[in-house]
C-alpha atoms as a PDB file:
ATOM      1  CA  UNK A   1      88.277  96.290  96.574  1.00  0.00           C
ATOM      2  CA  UNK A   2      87.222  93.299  94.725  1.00  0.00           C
ATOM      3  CA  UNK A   3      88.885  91.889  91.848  1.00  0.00           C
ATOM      4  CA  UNK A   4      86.296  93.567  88.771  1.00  0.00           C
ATOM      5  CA  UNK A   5      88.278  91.386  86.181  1.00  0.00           C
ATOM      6  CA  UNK A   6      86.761  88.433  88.018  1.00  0.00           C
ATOM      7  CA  UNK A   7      83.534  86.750  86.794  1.00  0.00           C
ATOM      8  CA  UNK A   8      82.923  84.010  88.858  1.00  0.00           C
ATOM      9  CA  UNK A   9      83.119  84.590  92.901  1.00  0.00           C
ATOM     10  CA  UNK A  10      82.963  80.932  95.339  1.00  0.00           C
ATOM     11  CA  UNK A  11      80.881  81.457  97.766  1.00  0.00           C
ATOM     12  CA  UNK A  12      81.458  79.726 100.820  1.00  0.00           C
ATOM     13  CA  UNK A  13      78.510  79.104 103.256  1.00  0.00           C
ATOM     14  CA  UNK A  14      79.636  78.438 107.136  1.00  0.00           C
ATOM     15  CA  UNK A  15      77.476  76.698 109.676  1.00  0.00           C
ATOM     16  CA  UNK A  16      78.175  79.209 112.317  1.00  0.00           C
ATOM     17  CA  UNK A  17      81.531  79.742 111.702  1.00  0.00           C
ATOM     18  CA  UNK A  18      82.302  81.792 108.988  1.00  0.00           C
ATOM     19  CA  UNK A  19      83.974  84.508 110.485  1.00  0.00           C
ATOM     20  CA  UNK A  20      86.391  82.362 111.954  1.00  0.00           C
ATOM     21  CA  UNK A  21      87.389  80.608 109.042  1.00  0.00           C
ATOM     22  CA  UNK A  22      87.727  83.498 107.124  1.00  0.00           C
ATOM     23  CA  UNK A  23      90.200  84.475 109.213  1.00  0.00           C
ATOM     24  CA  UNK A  24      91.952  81.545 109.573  1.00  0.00           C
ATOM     25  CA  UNK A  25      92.071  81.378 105.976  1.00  0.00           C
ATOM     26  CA  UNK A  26      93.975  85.204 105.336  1.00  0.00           C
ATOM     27  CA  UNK A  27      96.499  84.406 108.234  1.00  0.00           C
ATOM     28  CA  UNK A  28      97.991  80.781 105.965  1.00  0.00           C
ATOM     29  CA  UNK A  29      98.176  82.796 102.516  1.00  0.00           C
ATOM     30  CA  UNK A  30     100.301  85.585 101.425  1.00  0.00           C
ATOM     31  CA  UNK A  31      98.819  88.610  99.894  1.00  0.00           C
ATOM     32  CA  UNK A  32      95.443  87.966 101.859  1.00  0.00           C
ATOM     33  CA  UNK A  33      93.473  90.227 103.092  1.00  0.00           C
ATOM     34  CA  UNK A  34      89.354  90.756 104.844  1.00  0.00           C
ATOM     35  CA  UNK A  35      87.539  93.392 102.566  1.00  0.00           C
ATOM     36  CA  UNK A  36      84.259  93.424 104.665  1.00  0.00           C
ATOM     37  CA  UNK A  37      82.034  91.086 107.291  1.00  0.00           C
ATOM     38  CA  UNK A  38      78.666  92.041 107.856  1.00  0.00           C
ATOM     39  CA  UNK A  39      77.025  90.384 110.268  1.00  0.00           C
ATOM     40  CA  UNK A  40      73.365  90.172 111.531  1.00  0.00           C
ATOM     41  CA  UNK A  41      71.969  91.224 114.353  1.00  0.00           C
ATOM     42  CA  UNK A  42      72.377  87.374 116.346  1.00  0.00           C
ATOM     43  CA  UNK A  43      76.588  88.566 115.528  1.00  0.00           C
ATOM     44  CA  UNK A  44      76.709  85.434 112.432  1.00  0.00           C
ATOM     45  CA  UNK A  45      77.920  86.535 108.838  1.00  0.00           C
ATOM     46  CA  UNK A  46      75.071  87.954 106.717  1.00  0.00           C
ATOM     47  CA  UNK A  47      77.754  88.585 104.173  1.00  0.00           C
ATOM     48  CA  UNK A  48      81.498  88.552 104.561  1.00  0.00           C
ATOM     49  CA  UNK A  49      84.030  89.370 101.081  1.00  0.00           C
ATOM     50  CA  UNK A  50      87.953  88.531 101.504  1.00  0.00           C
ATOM     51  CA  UNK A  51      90.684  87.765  98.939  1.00  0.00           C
ATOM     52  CA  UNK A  52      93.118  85.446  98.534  1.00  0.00           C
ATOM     53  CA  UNK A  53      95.892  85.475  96.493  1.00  0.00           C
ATOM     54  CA  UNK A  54      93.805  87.525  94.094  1.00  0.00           C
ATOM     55  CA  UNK A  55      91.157  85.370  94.032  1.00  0.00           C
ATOM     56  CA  UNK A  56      87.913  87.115  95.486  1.00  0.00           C
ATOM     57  CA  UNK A  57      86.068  84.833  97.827  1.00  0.00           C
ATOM     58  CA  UNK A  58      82.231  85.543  99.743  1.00  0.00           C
ATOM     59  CA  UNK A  59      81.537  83.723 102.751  1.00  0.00           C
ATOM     60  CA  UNK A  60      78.061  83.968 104.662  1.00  0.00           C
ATOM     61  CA  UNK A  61      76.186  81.790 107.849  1.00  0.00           C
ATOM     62  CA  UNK A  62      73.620  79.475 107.124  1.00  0.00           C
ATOM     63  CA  UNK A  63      70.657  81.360 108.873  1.00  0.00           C
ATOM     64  CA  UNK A  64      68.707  77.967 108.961  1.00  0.00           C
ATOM     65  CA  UNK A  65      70.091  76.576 111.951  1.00  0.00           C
ATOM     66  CA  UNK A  66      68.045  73.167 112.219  1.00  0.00           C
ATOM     67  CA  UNK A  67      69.033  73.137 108.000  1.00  0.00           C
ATOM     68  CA  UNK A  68      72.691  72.210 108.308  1.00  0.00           C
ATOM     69  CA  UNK A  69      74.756  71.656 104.710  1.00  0.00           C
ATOM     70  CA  UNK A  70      78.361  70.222 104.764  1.00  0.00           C
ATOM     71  CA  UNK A  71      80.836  71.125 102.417  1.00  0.00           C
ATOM     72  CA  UNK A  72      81.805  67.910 100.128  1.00  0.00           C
ATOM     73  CA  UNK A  73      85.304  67.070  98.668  1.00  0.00           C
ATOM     74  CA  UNK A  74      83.272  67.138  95.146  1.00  0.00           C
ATOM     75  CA  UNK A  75      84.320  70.680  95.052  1.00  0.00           C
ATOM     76  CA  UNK A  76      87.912  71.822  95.837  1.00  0.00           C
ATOM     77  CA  UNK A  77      89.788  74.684  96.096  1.00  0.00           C
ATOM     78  CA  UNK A  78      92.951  74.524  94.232  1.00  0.00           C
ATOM     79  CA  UNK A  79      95.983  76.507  95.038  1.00  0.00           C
ATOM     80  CA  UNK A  80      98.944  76.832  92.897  1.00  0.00           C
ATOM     81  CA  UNK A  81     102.202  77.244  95.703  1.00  0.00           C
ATOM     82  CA  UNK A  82     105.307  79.009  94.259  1.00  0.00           C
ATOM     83  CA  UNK A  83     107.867  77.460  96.444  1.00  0.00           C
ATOM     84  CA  UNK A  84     108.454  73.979  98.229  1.00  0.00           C
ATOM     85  CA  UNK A  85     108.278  75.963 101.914  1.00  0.00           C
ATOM     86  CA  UNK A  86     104.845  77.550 100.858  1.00  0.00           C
ATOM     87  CA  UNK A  87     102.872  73.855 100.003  1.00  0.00           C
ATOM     88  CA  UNK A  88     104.841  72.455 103.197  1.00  0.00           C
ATOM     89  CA  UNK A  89     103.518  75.532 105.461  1.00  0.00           C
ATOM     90  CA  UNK A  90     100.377  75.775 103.668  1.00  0.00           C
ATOM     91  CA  UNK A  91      99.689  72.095 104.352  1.00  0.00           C
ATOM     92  CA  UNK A  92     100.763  72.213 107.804  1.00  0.00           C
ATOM     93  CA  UNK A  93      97.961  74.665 108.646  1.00  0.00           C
ATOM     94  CA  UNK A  94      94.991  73.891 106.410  1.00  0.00           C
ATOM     95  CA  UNK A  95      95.724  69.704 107.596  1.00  0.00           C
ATOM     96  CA  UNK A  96      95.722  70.899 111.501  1.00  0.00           C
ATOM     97  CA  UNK A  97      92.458  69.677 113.188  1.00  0.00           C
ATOM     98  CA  UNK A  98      91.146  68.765 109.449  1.00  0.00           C
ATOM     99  CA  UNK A  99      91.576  65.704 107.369  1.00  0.00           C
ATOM    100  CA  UNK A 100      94.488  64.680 104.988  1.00  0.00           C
ATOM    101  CA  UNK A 101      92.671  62.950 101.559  1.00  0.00           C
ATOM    102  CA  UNK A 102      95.724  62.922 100.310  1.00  0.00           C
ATOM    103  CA  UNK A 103      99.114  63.403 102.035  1.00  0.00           C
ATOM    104  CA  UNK A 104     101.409  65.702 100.809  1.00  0.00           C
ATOM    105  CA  UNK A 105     104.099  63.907  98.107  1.00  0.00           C
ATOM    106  CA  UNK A 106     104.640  62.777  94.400  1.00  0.00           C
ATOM    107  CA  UNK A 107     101.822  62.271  91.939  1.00  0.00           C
ATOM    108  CA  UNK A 108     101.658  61.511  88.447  1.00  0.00           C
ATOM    109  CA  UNK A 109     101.436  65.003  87.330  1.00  0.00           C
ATOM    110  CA  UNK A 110     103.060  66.689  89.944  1.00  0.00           C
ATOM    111  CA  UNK A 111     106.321  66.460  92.628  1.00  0.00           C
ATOM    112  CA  UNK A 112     104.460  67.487  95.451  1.00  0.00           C
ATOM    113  CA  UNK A 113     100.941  67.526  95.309  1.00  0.00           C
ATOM    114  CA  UNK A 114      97.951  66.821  98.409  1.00  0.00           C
ATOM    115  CA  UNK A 115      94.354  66.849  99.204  1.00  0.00           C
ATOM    116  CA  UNK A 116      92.811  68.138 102.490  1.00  0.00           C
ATOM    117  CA  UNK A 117      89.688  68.400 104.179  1.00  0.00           C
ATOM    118  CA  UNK A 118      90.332  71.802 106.485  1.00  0.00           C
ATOM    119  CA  UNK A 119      88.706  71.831 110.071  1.00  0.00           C
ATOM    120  CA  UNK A 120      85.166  73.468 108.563  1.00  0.00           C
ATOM    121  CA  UNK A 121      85.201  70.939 106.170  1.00  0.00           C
ATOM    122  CA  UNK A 122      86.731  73.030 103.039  1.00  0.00           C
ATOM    123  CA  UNK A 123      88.576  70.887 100.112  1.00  0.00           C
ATOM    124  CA  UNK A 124      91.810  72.403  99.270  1.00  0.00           C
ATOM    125  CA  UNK A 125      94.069  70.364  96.867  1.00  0.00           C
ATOM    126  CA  UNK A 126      97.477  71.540  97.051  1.00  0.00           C
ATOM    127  CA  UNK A 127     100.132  71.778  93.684  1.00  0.00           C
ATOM    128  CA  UNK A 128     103.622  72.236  93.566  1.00  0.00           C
ATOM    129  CA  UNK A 129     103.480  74.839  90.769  1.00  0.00           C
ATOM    130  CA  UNK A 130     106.192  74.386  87.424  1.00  0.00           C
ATOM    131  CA  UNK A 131     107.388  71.058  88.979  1.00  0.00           C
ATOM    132  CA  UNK A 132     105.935  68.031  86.855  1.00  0.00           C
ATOM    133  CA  UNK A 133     107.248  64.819  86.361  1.00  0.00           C
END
């Protein structure tokens, strides 16, 4: 059940791990859920489709092995969090066994903004939503 009002779908591209990080990724947001995983015969992700917060999302394995391509901090995925407790818990999780570009606090344009490199190497810059200085 993907969003059809949606033009634009990220794909994400896993070395080996995209299963896993898909779900990872449902079990930190609300209103998350796996539409479909198919995988190829060697059991990696030929094609995977799960939603987050309304936002439809593909995922797939790099079938190139000896190829490998990192994710870069270039590109981020930014999430809008309702409530203090959601960026706190939010950050918590996505900043466990990744990397913290920028801790959770004040900014400029926002009371509690940060920047994190997840464990499979995923940007995710995290807002404070309505609260602005």
């Amino acid at each position: 059940m993907t969003n059809q009002n949606q033009k634009i779908t990220p794909l994400l591209m896993f070395n080996g791990n995209a299963e896993e990080a898909i779900k990872f990724y449902a079990s930190i947001f609300n209103n998350a859920h796996i539409e479909s995983i198919l995988h190829q015969e060697n059991g990696t992700v030929m094609h995977a489709t799960f939603t987050l917060h309304g936002q439809t999302f593909m995922a797939i394995d790099n079938g190139n092995e000896n190829d490998i391509h990192p994710f870069t901090a270039a590109f981020s995925l930014c999430v809008s969090c309702e409530t203090e407790q959601e960026i706190d818990t939010v950050f918590k999780k996505l900043a466990k066994d990744g990397k913290i570009l920028m801790d959770l606090g004040p900014t400029p344009f926002s009371v509690k903004f940060a920047w994190i490199e997840d464990q499979y190497g995923v940007s995710w810059q995290l807002n404070l939503e309505g609260e602005k200085l």
